[in-house]
Protein backbone atom coordinates (compact mmCIF):
# COMPACT_ATOMS: atom_id res chain seq x y z
CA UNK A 1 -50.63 20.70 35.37
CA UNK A 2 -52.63 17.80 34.81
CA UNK A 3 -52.93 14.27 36.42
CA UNK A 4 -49.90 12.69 34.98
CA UNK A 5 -47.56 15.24 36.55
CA UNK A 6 -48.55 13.39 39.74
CA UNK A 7 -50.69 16.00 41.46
CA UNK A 8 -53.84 17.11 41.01
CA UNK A 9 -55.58 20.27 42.54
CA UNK A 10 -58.97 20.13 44.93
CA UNK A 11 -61.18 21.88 45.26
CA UNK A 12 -59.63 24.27 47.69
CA UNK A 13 -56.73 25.05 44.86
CA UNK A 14 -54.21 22.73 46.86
CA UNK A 15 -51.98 20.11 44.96
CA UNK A 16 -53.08 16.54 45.75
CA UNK A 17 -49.99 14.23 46.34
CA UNK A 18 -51.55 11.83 48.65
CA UNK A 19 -52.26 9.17 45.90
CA UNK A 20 -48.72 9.22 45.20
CA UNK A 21 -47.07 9.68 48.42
CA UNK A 22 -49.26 7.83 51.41
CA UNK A 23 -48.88 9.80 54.79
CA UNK A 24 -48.70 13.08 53.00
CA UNK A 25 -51.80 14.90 53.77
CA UNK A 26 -53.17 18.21 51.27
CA UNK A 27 -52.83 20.58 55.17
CA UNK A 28 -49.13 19.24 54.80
CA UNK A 29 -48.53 20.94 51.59
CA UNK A 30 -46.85 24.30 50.86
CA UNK A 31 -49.56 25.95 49.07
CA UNK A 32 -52.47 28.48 50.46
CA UNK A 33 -54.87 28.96 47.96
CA UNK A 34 -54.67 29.77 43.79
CA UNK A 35 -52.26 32.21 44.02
CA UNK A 36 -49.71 29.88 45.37
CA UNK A 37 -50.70 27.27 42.59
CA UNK A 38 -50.30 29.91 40.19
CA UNK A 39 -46.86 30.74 41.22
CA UNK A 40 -45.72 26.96 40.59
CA UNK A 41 -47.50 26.95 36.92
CA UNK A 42 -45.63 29.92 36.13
CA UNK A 43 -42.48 28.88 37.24
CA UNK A 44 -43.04 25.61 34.88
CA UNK A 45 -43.44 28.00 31.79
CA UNK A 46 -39.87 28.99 30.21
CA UNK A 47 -39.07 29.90 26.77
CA UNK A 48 -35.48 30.30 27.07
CA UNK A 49 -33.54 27.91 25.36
CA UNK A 50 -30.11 26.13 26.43
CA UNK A 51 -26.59 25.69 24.47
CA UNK A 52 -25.99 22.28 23.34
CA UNK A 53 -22.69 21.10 25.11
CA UNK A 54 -21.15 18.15 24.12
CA UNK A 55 -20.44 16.12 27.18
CA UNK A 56 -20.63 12.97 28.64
CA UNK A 57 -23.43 12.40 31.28
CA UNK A 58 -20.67 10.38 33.50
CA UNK A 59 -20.57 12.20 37.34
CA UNK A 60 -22.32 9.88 39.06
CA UNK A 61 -21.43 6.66 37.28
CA UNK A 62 -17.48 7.74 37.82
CA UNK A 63 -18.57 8.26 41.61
CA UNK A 64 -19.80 5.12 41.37
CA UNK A 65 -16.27 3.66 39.37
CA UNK A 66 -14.11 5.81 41.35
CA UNK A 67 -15.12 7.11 44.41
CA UNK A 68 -14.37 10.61 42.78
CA UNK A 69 -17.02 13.17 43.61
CA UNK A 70 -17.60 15.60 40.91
CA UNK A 71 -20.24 18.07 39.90
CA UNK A 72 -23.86 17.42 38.49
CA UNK A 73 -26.61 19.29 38.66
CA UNK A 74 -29.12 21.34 41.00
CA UNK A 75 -30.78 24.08 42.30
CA UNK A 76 -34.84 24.66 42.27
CA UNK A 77 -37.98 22.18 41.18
CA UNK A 78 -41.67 22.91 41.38
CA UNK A 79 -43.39 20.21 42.99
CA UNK A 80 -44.20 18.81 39.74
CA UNK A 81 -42.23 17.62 36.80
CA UNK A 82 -42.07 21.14 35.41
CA UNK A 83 -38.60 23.05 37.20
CA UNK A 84 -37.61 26.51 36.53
CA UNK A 85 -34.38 28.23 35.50
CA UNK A 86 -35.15 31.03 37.09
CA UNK A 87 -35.48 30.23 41.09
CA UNK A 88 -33.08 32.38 43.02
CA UNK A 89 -30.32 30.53 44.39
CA UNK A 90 -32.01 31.66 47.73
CA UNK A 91 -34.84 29.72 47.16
CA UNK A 92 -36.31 28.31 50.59
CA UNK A 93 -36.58 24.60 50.88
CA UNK A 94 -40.30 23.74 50.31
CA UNK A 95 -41.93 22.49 53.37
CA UNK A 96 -43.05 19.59 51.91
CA UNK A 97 -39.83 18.63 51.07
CA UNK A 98 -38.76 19.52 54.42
CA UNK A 99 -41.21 17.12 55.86
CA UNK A 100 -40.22 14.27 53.30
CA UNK A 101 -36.79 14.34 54.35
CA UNK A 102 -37.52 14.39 58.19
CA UNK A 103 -39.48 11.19 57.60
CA UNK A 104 -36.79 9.92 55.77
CA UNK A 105 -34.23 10.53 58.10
CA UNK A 106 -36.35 8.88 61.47
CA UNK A 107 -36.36 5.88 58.86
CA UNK A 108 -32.80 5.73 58.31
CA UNK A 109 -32.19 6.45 62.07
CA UNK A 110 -34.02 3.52 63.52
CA UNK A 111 -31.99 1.18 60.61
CA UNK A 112 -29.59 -1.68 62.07
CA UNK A 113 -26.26 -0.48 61.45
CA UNK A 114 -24.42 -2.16 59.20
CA UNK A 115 -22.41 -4.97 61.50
CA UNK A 116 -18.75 -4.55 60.20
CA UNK A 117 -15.00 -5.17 61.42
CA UNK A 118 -11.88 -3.09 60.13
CA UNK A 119 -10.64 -5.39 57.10
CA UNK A 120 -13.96 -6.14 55.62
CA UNK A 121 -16.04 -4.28 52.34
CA UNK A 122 -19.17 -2.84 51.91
CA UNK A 123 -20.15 -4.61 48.82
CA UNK A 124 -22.80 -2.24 46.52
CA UNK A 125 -24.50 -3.15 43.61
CA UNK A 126 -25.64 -0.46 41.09
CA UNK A 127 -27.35 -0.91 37.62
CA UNK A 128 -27.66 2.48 35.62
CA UNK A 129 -26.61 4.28 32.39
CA UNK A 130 -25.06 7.66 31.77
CA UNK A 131 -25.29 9.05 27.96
CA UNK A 132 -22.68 11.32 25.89
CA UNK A 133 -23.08 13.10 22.56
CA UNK A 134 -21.41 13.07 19.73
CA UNK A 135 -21.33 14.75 16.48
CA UNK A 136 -23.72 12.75 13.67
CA UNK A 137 -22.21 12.57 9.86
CA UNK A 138 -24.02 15.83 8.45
CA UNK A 139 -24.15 17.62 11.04
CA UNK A 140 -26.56 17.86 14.55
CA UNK A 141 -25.54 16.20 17.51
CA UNK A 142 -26.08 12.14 18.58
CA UNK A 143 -26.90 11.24 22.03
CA UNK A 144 -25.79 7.71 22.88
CA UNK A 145 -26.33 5.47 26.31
CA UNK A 146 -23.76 3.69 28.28
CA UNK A 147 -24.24 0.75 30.46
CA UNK A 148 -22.75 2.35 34.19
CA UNK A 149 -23.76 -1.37 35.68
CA UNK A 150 -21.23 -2.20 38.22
CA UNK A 151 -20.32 -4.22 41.75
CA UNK A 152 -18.24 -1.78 44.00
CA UNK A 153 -16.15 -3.35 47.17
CA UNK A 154 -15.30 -0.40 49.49
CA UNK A 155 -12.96 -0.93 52.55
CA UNK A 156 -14.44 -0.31 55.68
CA UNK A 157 -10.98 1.22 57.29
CA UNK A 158 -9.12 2.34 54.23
CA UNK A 159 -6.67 -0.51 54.62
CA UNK A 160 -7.29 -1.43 50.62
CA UNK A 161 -8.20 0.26 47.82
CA UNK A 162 -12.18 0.24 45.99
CA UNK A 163 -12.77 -2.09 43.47
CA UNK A 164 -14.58 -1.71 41.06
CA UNK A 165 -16.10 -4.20 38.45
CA UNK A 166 -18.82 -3.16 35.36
CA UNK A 167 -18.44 -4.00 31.84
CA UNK A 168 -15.55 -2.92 31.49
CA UNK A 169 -13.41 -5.42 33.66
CA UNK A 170 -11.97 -4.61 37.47
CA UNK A 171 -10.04 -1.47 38.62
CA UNK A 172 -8.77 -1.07 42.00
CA UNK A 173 -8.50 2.25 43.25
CA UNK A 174 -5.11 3.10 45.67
CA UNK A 175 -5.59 2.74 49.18
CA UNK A 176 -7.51 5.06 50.96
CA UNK A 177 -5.16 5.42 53.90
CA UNK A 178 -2.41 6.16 51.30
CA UNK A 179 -4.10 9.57 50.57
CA UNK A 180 -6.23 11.83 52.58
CA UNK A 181 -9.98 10.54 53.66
CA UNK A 182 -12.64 13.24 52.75
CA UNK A 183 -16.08 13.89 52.54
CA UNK A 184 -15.93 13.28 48.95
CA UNK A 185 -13.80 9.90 49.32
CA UNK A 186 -15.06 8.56 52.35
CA UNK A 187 -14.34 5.08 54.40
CA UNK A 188 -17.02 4.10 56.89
CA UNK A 189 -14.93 4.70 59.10
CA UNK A 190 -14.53 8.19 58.61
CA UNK A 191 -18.18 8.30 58.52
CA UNK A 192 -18.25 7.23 61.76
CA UNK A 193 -16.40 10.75 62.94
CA UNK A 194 -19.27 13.34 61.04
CA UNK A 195 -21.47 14.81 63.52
CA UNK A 196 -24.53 14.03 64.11
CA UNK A 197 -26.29 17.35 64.37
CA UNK A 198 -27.31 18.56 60.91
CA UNK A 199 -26.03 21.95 61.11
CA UNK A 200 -22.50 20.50 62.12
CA UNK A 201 -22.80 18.31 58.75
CA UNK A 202 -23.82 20.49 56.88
CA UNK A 203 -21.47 22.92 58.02
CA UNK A 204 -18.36 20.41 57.21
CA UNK A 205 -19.81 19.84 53.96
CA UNK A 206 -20.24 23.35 53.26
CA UNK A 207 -16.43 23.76 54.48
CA UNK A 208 -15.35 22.01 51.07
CA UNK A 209 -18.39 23.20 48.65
CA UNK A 210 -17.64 27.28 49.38
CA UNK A 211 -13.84 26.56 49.37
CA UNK A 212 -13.87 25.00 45.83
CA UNK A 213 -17.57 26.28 44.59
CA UNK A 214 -17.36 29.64 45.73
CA UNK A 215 -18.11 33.03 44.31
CA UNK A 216 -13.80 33.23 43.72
CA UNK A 217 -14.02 29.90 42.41
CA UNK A 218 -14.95 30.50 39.08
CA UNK A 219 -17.21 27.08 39.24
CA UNK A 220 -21.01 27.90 37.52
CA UNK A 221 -22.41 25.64 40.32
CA UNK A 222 -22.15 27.74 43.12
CA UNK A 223 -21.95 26.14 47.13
CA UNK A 224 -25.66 25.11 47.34
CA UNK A 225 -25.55 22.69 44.45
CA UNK A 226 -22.52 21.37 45.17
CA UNK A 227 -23.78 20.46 48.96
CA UNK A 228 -27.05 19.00 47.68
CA UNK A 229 -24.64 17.00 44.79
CA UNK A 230 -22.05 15.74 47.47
CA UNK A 231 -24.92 14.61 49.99
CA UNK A 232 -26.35 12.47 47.35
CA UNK A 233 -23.16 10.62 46.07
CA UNK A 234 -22.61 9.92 50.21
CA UNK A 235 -25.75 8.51 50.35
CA UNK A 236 -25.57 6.49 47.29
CA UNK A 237 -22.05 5.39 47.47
CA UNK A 238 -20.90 4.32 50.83
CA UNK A 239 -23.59 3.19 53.63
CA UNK A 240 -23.39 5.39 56.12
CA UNK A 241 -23.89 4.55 60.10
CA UNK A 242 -27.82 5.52 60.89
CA UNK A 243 -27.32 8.30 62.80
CA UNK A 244 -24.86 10.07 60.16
CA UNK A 245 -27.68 8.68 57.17
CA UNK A 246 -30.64 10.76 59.37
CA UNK A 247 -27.87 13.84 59.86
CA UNK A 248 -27.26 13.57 56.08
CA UNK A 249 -31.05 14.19 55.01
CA UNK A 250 -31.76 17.02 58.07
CA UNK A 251 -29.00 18.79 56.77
CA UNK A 252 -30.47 18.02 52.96
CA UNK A 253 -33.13 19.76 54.19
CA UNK A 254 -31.70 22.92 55.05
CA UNK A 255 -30.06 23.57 51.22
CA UNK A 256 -32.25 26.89 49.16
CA UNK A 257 -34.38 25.26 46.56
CA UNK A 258 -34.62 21.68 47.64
CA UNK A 259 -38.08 20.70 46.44
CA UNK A 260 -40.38 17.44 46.53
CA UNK A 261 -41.15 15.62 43.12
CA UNK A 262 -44.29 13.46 43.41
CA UNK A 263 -43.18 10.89 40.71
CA UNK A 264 -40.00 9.13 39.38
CA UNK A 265 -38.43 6.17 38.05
CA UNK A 266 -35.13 5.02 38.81
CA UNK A 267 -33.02 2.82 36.31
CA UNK A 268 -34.52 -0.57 37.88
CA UNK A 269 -37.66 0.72 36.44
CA UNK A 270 -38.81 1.14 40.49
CA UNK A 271 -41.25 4.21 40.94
CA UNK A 272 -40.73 6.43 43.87
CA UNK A 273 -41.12 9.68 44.87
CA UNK A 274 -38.02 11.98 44.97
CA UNK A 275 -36.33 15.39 46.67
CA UNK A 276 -34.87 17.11 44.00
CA UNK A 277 -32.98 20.55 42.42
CA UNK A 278 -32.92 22.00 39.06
CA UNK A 279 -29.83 23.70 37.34
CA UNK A 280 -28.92 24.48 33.98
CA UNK A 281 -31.57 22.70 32.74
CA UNK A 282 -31.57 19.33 34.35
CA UNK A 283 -33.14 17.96 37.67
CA UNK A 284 -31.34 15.81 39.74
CA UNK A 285 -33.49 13.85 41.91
CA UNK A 286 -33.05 11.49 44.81
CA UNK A 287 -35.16 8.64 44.73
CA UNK A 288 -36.95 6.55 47.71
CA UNK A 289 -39.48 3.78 48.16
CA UNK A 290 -42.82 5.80 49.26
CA UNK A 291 -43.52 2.79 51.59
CA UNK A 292 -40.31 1.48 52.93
CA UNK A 293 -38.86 5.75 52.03
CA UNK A 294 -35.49 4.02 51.34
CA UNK A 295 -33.33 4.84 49.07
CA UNK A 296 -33.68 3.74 45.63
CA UNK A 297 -31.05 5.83 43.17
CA UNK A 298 -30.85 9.14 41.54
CA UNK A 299 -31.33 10.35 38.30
CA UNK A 300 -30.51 13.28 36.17
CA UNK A 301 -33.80 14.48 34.02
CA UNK A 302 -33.50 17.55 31.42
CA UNK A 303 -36.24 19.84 31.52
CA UNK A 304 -36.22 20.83 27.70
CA UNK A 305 -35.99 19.25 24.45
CA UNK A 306 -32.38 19.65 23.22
CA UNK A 307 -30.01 17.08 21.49
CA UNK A 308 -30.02 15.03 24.89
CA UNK A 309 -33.78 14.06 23.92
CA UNK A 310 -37.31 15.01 24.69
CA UNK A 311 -37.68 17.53 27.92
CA UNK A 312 -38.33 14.64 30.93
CA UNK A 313 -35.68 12.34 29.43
CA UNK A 314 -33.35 10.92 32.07
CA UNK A 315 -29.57 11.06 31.07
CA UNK A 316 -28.39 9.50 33.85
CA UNK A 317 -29.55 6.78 36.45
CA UNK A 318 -28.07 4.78 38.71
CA UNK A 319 -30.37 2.09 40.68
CA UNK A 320 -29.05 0.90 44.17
CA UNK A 321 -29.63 -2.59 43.72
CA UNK A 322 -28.20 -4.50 46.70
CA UNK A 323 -25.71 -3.41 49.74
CA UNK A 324 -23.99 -5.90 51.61
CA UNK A 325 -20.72 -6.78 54.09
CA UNK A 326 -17.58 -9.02 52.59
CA UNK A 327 -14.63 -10.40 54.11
CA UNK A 328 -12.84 -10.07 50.47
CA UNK A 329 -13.03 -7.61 47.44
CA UNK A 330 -14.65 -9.31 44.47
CA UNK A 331 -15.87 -11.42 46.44
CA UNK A 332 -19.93 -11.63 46.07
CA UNK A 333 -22.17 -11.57 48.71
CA UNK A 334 -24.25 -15.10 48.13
CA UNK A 335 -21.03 -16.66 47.89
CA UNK A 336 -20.33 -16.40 51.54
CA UNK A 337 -23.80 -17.87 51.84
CA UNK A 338 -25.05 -14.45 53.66
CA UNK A 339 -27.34 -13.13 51.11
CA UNK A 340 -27.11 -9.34 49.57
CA UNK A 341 -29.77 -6.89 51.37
CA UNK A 342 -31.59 -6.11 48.59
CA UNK A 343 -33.64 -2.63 48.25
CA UNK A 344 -36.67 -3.95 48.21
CA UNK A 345 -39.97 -3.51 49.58
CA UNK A 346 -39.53 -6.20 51.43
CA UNK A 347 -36.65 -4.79 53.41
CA UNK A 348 -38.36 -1.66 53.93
CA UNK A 349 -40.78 -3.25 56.99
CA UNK A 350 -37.99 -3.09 59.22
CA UNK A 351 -37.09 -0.13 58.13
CA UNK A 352 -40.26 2.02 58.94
CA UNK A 353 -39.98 1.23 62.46
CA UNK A 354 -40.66 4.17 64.25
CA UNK A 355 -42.61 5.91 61.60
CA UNK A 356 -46.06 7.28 62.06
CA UNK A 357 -48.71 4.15 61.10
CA UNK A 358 -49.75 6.05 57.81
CA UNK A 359 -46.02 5.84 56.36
CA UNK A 360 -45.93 2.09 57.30
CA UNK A 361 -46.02 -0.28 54.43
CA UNK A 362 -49.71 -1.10 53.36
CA UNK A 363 -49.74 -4.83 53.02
């Protein structure tokens, strides 16, 4: 563990964060002493080696395409860049991940609500890559990028289907109101129904992860991942009302193995600090602005060196760029002379509102 993991350790054994993540004081941490520091080296030490699978890193830019939620990756992460492949699935949440996603949640809480009218779009704007491998000539394995760029028009009611437009051309989903809503298809408007009390939510989304992810399932994911994977394409794909966005990360919270990662990049290039799980492998990681603790993207990281790349290398990332309201699909923001919110720091100022004056921007 060393300074460029994004902790350090004092001289009372503790981790040091607080460079990276203002408001986040060493008595906040989980750790008591060496022995607890020692348990997180260890658990970034592994020898075992993973199957290369060829596959195509696409989940979260075909969430992004589609509105189709499938599986990624998750399950335990130290609170540096290490991760381990052995945390039980039981894994507690680490308190300071815990405490992250409180914060985060007051912050999305005390947001303006999005001001929209059955008809209109939420207009998103993602930039982002997924990669795939292929087989090389000779032999070994090829791992390529793909530009996952796109504008996404979402209908507030269901009354019209998603379109979608990346380099690729436009694709309109069907209807929403011509199939059954979900948690993994939502409209704002069905949104608007979730509870509010995390353990509702995260009961409801439990309802569909141990129904399709459970032990008779035959999925390798298990119900915990897939919770922790379906909260995070919610997030990132629709905007929820406030109060469902703060339910969303309490009941985050609450997940085995959800763990606090000091540093990350998302596909803007944007550095943040992120709540994360490990499975298989790879860390998925949610992204925020330590200042504004909006939401900046997520990313999938593998934690060896295989034929995706070097161990830290992120196969997939997808950047929220800007989030908006439109009377029309394909129809941009700016052109309607309102102006897309952009997720910036900028933004963030009204966002903190509420927030203890250490997690307040620092001008």
């Amino acid at each position: 563990m060393n300074s460029s993991d994004g902790a350090r350790l004092d001289s009372n054994g503790r981790a040091d964060i607080t460079r990276s993540l203002p408001g986040l004081s060493n008595a906040d941490l989980p750790f008591h002493g060496h022995d607890r520091i020692k348990e997180h080296v260890l658990r970034e030490i592994s020898n075992d080696s993973q199957p290369v699978r060829v596959r195509s890193r696409h989940r979260m830019a075909l969430f992004l395409a589609a509105g189709a939620a499938t599986c990624a990756a998750a399950l335990a992460v130290t609170l540096t860049v290490g991760g381990s492949n052995h945390q039980p699935a039981t894994a507690r949440p680490e308190p300071a991940a815990v405490q992250l996603l409180d914060r985060v949640a007051l912050a999305a809480q005390t947001a303006p609500a999005p001001s929209v009218r059955d008809g209109q779009f939420l207009y998103t704007r993602t930039k982002g890559y997924s990669t795939a491998l292929s087989e090389a000539k000779g032999g070994g394995m090829t791992a390529a990028r793909t530009d996952e760029s796109a504008e996404r028009w979402v209908s507030v009611d269901g009354s019209a289907g998603t379109l979608t437009r990346n380099h690729e051309g436009e694709k309109t989903d069907p209807a929403p109101n011509k199939r059954k809503v979900t948690i993994n298809g939502p409209t704002y408007r069905f949104l608007e129904t979730l509870p509010t009390d995390p353990g509702q939510l995260l009961e409801v989304i439990y309802g569909d992860t141990r129904l399709n992810h459970g032990g008779d399932s035959g999925s390798t994911t298990g119900p915990d991942q897939e919770a922790f994977v379906a909260i995070g394409d919610l997030l990132r794909t629709v905007e929820a009302p406030p109060g469902v966005g703060a339910a969303l990360y309490r009941a985050a919270a609450r997940i085995p193995g959800v763990v606090l990662v000091p540093e990350a990049t998302d596909a803007a290039g944007r550095s943040g600090v992120a709540i994360a799980r490990v499975h298989n492998g790879e860390r998925t990681e949610w992204i925020f602005d330590k200042n504004s603790l909006r939401l900046l993207g997520e990313r999938t990281v593998t934690l060896k060196d295989s034929a995706w790349g070097k161990a830290g290398t992120a196969v997939t990332s997808v950047a929220i760029i800007s989030r908006n309201v439109t009377d029309n699909a394909g129809q941009a923001p700016d052109a309607e002379g309102t102006g897309a919110r952009s997720e910036t720091a900028e933004q963030g100022k009204s966002q903190t509102a509420g927030l203890r004056p250490e997690f307040a921007e620092r001008e």
